[in-house]
Every structure is written in C-alpha cells, then in structure tokens.
PDB file of N, CA and C in Angstrom:
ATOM      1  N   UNK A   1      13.745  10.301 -15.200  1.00  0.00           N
ATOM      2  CA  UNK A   1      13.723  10.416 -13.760  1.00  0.00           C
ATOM      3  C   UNK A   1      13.132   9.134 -13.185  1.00  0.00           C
ATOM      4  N   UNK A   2      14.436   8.811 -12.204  1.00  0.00           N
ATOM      5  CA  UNK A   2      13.200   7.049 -11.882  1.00  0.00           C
ATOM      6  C   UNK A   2      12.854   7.446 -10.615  1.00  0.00           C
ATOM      7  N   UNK A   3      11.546   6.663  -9.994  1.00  0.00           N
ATOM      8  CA  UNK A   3      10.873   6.853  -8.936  1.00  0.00           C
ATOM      9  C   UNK A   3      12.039   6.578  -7.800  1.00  0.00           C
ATOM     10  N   UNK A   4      11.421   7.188  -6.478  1.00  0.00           N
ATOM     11  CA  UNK A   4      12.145   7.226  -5.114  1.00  0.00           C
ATOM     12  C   UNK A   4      11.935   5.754  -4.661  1.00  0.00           C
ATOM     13  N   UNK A   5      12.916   5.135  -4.447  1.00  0.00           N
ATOM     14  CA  UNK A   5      12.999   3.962  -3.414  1.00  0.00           C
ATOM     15  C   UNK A   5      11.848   3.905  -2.408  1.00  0.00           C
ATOM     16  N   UNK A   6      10.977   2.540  -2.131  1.00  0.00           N
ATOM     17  CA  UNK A   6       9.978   2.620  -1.593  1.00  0.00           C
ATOM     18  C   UNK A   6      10.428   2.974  -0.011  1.00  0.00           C
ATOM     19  N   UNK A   7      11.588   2.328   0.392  1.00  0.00           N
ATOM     20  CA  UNK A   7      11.954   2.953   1.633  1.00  0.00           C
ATOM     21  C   UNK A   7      12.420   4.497   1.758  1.00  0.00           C
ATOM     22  N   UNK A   8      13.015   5.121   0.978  1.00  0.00           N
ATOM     23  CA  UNK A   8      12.848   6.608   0.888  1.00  0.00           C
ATOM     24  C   UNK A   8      11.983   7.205   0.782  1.00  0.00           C
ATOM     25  N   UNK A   9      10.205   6.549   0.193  1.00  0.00           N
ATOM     26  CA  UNK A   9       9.119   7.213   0.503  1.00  0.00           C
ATOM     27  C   UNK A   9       8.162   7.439   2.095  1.00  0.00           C
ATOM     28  N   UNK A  10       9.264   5.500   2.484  1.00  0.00           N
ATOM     29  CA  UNK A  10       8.551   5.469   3.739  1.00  0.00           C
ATOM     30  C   UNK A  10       9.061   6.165   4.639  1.00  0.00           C
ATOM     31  N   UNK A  11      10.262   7.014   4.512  1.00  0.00           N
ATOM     32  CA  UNK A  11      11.094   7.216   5.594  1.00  0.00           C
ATOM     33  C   UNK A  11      10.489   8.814   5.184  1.00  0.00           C
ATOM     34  N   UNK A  12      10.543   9.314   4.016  1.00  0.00           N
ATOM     35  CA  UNK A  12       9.957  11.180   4.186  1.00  0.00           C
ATOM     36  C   UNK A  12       8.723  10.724   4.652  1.00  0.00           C
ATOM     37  N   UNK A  13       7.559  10.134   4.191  1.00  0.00           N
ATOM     38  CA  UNK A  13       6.366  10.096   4.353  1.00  0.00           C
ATOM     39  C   UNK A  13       6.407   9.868   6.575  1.00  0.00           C
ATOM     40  N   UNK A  14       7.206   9.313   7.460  1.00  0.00           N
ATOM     41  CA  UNK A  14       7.597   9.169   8.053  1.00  0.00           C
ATOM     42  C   UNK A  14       7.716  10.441   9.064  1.00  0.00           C
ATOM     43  N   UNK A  15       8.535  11.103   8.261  1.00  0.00           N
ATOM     44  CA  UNK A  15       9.199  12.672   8.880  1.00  0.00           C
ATOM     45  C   UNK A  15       8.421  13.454   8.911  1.00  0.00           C
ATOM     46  N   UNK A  16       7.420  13.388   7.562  1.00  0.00           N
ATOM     47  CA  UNK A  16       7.105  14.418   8.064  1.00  0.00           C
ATOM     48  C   UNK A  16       5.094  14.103   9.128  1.00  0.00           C
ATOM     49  N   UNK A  17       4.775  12.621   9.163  1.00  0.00           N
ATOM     50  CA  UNK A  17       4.441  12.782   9.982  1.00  0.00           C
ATOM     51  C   UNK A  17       4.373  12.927  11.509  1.00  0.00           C
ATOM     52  N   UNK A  18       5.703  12.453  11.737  1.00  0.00           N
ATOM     53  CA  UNK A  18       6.165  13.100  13.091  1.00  0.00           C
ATOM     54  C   UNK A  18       6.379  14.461  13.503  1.00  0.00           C
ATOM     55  N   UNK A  19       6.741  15.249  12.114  1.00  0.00           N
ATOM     56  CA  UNK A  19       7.040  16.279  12.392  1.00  0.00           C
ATOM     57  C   UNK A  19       5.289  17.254  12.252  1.00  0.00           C
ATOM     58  N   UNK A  20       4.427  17.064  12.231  1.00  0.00           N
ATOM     59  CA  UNK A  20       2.974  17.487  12.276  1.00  0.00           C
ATOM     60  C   UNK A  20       2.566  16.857  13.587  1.00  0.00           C
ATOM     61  N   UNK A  21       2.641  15.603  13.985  1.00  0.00           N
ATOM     62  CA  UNK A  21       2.416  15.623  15.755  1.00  0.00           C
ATOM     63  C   UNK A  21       3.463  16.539  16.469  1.00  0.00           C
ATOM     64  N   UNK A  22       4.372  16.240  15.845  1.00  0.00           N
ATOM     65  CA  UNK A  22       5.486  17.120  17.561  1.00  0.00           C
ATOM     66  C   UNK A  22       4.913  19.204  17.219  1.00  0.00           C
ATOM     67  N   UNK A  23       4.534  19.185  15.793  1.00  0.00           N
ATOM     68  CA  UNK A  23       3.435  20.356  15.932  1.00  0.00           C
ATOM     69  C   UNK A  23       2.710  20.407  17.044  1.00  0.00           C
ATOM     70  N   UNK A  24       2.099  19.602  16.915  1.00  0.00           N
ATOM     71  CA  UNK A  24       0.798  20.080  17.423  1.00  0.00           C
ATOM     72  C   UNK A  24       0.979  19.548  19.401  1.00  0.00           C
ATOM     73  N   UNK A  25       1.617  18.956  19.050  1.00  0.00           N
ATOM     74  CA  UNK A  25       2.657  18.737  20.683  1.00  0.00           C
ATOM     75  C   UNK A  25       1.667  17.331  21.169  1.00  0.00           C
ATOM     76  N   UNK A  26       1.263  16.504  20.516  1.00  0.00           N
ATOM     77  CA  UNK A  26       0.965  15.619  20.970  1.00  0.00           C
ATOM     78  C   UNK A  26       2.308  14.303  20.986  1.00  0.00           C
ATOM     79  N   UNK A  27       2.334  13.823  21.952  1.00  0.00           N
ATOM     80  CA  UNK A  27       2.616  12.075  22.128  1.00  0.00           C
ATOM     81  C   UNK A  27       2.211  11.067  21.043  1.00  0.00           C
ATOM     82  N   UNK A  28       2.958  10.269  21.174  1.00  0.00           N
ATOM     83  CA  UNK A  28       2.634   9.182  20.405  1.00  0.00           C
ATOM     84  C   UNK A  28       1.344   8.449  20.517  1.00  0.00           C
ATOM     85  N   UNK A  29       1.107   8.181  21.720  1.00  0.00           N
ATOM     86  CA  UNK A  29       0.085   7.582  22.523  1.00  0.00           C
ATOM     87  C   UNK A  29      -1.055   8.593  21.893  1.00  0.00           C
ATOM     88  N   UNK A  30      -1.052   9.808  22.738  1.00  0.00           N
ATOM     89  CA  UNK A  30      -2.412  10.891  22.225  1.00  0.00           C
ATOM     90  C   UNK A  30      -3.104  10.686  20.671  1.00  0.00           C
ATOM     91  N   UNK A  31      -1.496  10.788  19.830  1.00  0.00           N
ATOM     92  CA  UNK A  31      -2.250  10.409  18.684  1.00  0.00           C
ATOM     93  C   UNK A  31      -2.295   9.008  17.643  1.00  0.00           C
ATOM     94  N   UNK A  32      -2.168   8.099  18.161  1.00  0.00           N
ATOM     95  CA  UNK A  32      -2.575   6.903  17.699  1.00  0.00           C
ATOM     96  C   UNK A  32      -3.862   6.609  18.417  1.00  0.00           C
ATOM     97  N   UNK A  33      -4.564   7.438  19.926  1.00  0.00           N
ATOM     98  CA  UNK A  33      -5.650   7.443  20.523  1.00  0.00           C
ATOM     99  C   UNK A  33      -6.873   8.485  19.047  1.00  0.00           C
ATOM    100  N   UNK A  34      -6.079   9.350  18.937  1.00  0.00           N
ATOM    101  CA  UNK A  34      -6.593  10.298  17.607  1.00  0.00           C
ATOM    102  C   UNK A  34      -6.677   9.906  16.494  1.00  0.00           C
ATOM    103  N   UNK A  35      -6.151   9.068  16.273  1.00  0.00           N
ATOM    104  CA  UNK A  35      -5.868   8.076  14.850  1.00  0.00           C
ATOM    105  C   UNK A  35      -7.015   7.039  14.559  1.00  0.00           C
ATOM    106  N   UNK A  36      -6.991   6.758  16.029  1.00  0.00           N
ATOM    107  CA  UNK A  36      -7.313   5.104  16.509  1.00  0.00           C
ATOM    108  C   UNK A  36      -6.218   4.034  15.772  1.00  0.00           C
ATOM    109  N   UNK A  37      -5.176   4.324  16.070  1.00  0.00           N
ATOM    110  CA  UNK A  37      -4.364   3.255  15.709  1.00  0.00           C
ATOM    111  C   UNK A  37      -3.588   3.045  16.936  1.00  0.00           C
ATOM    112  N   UNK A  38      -3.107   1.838  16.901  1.00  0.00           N
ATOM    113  CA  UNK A  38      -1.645   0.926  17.812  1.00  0.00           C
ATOM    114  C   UNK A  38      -0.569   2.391  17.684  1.00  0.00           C
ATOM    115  N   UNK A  39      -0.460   2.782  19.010  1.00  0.00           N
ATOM    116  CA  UNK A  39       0.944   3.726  19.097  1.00  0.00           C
ATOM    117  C   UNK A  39       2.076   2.718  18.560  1.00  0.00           C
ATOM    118  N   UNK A  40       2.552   2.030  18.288  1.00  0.00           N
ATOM    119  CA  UNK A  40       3.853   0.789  17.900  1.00  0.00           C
ATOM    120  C   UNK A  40       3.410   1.434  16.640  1.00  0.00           C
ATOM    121  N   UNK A  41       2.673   1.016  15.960  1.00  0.00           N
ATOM    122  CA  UNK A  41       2.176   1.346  14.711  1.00  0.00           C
ATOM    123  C   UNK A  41       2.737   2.852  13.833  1.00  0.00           C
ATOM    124  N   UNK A  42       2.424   3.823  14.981  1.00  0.00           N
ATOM    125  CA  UNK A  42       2.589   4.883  14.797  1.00  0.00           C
ATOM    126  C   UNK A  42       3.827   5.093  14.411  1.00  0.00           C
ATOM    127  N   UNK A  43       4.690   4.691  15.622  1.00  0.00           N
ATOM    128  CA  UNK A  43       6.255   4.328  15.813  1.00  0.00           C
ATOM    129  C   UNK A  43       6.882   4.117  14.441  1.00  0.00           C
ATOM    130  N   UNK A  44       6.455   2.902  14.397  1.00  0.00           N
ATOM    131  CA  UNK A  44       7.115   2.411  12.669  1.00  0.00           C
ATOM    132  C   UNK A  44       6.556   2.868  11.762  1.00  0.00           C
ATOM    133  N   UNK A  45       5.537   3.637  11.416  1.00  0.00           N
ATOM    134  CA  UNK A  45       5.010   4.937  10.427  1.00  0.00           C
ATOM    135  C   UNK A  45       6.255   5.936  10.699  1.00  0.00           C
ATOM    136  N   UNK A  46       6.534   6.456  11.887  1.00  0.00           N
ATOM    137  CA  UNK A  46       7.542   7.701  11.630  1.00  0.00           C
ATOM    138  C   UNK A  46       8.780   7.284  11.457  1.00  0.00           C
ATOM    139  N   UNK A  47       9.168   6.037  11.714  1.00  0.00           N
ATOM    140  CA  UNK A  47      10.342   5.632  11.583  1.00  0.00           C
ATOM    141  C   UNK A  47      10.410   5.502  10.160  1.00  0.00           C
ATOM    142  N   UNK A  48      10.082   5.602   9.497  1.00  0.00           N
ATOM    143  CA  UNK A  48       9.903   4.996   7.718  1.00  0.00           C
ATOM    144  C   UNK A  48       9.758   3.174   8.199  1.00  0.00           C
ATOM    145  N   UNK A  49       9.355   2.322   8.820  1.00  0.00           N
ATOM    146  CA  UNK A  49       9.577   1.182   8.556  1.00  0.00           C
ATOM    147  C   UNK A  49       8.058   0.393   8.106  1.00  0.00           C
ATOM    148  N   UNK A  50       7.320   1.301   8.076  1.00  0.00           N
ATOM    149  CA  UNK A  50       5.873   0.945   7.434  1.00  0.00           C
ATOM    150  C   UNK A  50       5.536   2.052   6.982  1.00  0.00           C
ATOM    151  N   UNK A  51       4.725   1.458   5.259  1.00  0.00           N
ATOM    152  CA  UNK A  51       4.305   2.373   4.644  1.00  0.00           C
ATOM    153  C   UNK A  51       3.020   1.837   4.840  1.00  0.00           C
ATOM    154  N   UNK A  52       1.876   3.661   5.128  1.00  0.00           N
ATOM    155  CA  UNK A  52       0.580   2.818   5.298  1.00  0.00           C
ATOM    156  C   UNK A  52      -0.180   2.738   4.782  1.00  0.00           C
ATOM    157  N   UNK A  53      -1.659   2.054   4.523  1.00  0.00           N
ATOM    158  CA  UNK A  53      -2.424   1.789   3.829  1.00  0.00           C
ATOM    159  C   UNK A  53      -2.901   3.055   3.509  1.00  0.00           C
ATOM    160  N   UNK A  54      -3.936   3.428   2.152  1.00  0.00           N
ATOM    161  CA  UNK A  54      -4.474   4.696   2.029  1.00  0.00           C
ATOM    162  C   UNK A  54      -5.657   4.703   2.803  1.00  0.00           C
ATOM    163  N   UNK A  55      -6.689   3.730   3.432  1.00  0.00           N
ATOM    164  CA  UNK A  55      -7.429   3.897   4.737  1.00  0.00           C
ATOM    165  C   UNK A  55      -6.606   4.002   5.678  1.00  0.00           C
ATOM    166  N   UNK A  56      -5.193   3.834   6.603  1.00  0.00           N
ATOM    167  CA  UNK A  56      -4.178   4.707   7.642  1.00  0.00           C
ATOM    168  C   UNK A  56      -4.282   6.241   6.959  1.00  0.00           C
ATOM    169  N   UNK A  57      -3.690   6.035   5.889  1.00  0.00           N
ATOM    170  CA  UNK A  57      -3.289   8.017   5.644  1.00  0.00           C
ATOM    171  C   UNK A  57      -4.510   7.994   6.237  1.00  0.00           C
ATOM    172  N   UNK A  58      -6.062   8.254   5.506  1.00  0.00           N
ATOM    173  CA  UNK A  58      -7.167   8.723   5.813  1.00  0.00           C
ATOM    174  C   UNK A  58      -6.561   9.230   7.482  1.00  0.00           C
ATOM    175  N   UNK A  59      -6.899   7.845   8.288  1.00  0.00           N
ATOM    176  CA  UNK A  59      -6.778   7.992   9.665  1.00  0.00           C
ATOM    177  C   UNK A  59      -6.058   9.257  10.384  1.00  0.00           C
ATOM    178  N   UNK A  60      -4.676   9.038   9.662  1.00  0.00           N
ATOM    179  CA  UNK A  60      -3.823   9.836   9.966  1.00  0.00           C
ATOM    180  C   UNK A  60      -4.252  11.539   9.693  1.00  0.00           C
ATOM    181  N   UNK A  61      -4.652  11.705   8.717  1.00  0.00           N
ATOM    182  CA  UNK A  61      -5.347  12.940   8.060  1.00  0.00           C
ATOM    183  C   UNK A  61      -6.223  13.105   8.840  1.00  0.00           C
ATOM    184  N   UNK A  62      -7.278  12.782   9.182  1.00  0.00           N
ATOM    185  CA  UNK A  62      -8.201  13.092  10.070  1.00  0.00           C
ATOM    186  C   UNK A  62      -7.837  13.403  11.144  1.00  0.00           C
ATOM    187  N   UNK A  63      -7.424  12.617  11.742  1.00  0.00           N
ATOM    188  CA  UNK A  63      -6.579  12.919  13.132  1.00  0.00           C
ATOM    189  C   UNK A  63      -6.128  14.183  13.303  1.00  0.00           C
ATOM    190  N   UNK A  64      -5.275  14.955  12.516  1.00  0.00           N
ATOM    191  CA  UNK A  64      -4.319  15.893  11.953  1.00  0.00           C
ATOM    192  C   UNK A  64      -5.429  16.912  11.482  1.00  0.00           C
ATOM    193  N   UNK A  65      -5.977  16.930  10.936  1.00  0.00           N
ATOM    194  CA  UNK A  65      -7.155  18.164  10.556  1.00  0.00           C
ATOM    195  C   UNK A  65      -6.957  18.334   9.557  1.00  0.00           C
ATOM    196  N   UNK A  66      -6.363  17.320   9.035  1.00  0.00           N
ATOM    197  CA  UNK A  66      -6.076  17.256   7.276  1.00  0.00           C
ATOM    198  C   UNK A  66      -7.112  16.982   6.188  1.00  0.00           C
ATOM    199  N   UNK A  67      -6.829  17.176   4.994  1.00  0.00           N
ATOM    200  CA  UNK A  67      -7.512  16.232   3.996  1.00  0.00           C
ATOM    201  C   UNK A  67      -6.569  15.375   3.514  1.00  0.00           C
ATOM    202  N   UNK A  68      -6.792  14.009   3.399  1.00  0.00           N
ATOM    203  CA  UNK A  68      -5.762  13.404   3.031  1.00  0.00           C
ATOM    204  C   UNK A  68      -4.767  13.088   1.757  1.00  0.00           C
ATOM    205  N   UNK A  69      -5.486  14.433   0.734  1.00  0.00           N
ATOM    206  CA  UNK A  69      -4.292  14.782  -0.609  1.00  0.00           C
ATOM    207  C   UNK A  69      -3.803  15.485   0.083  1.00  0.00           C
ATOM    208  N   UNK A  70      -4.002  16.448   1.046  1.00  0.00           N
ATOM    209  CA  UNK A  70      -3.035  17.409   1.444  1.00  0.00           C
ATOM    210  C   UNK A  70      -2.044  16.844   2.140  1.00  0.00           C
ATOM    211  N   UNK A  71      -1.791  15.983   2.982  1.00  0.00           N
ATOM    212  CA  UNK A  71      -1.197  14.844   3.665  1.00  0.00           C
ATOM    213  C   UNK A  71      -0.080  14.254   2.955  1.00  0.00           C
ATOM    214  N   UNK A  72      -0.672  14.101   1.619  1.00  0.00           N
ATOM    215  CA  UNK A  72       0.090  13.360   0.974  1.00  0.00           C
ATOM    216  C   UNK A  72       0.550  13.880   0.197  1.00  0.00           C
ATOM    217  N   UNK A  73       0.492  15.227  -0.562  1.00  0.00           N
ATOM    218  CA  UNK A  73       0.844  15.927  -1.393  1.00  0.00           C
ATOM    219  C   UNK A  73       2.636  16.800  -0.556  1.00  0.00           C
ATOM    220  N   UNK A  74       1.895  17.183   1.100  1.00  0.00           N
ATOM    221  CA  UNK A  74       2.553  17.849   1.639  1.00  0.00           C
ATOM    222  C   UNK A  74       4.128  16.935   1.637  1.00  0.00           C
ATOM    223  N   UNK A  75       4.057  15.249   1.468  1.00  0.00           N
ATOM    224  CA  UNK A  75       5.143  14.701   1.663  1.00  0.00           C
ATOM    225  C   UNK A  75       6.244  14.663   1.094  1.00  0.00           C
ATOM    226  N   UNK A  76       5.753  14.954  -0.361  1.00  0.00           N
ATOM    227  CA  UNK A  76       6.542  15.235  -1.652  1.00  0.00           C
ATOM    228  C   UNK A  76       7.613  16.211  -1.123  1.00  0.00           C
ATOM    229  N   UNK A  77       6.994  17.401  -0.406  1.00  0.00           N
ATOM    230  CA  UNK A  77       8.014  18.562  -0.012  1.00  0.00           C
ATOM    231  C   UNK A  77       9.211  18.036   1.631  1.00  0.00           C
ATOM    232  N   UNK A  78       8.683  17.143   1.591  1.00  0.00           N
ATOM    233  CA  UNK A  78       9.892  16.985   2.871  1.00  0.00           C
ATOM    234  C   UNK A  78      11.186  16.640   3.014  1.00  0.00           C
ATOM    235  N   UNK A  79      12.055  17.234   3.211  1.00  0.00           N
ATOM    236  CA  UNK A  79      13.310  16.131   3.061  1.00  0.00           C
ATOM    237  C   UNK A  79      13.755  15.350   4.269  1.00  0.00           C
ATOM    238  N   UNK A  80      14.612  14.627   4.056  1.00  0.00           N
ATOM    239  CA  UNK A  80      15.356  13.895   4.716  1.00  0.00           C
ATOM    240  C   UNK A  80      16.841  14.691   5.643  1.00  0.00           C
ATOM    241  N   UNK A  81      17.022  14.870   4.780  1.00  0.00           N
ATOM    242  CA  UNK A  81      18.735  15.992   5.185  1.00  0.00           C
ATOM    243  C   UNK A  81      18.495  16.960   6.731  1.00  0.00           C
TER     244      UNK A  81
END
C-alpha cells in the first residue's frame, strides 16, 4: 500500500477542516480570529493548498475544542467524493 499523495492529504486534511467550522457556523474570519491565524491562511488550509505545521494543527485544534490527535486522526476518515 503506498502512501496518499501529499496533495491528497492536503486537500482531505482541508475538508474536513472546513467542514468542522461550517459546524460550528463560524466564518472564516471568526475562526482564524479563534485560531489566531491570517483568514487567507485559513483559506488555503481548506482549500488543500497548504499543509500545516503541527504547531497550526495545535492552533486549529484548540480553536475547535479539539485535541489535536483527534484532529488528525479524524482526517484519515474523510473523503473527498
């Protein structure tokens, strides 16, 4: 079994954090304010076009009310389709 294309990780890892803000019904803005990150930033996190550092996940996890294996564990299960 060979590993997923790094852009196929960035693009689920991507989905499904957009799809945990539009949960929780925040904006982009709200939560890169929650993050403390650049909303642009955010942008190209859900877009798959940046994969982020494991201090971002943290960010991102926190933000989210996550722990950040759960974050990252949860990505494995997302698809694309």
């Amino acid at each position: 079994m060979s590993a997923p294309a790094p852009t196929a990780l960035a693009i689920r890892f991507g989905a499904l954090v957009r799809r945990l803000r539009e949960e929780r019904g925040w904006s982009q803005e709200a939560f890169a304010e929650y993050a403390d990150l650049n909303r642009g930033y955010i942008g190209e996190i859900e877009r798959g076009g940046s994969m982020p550092s494991l201090v971002t996940v943290g960010k991102l996890a926190c933000a989210l009310g996550l722990r950040p294996s759960l974050l990252m564990s949860s990505f494995e299960l997302v698809s694309t389709e």
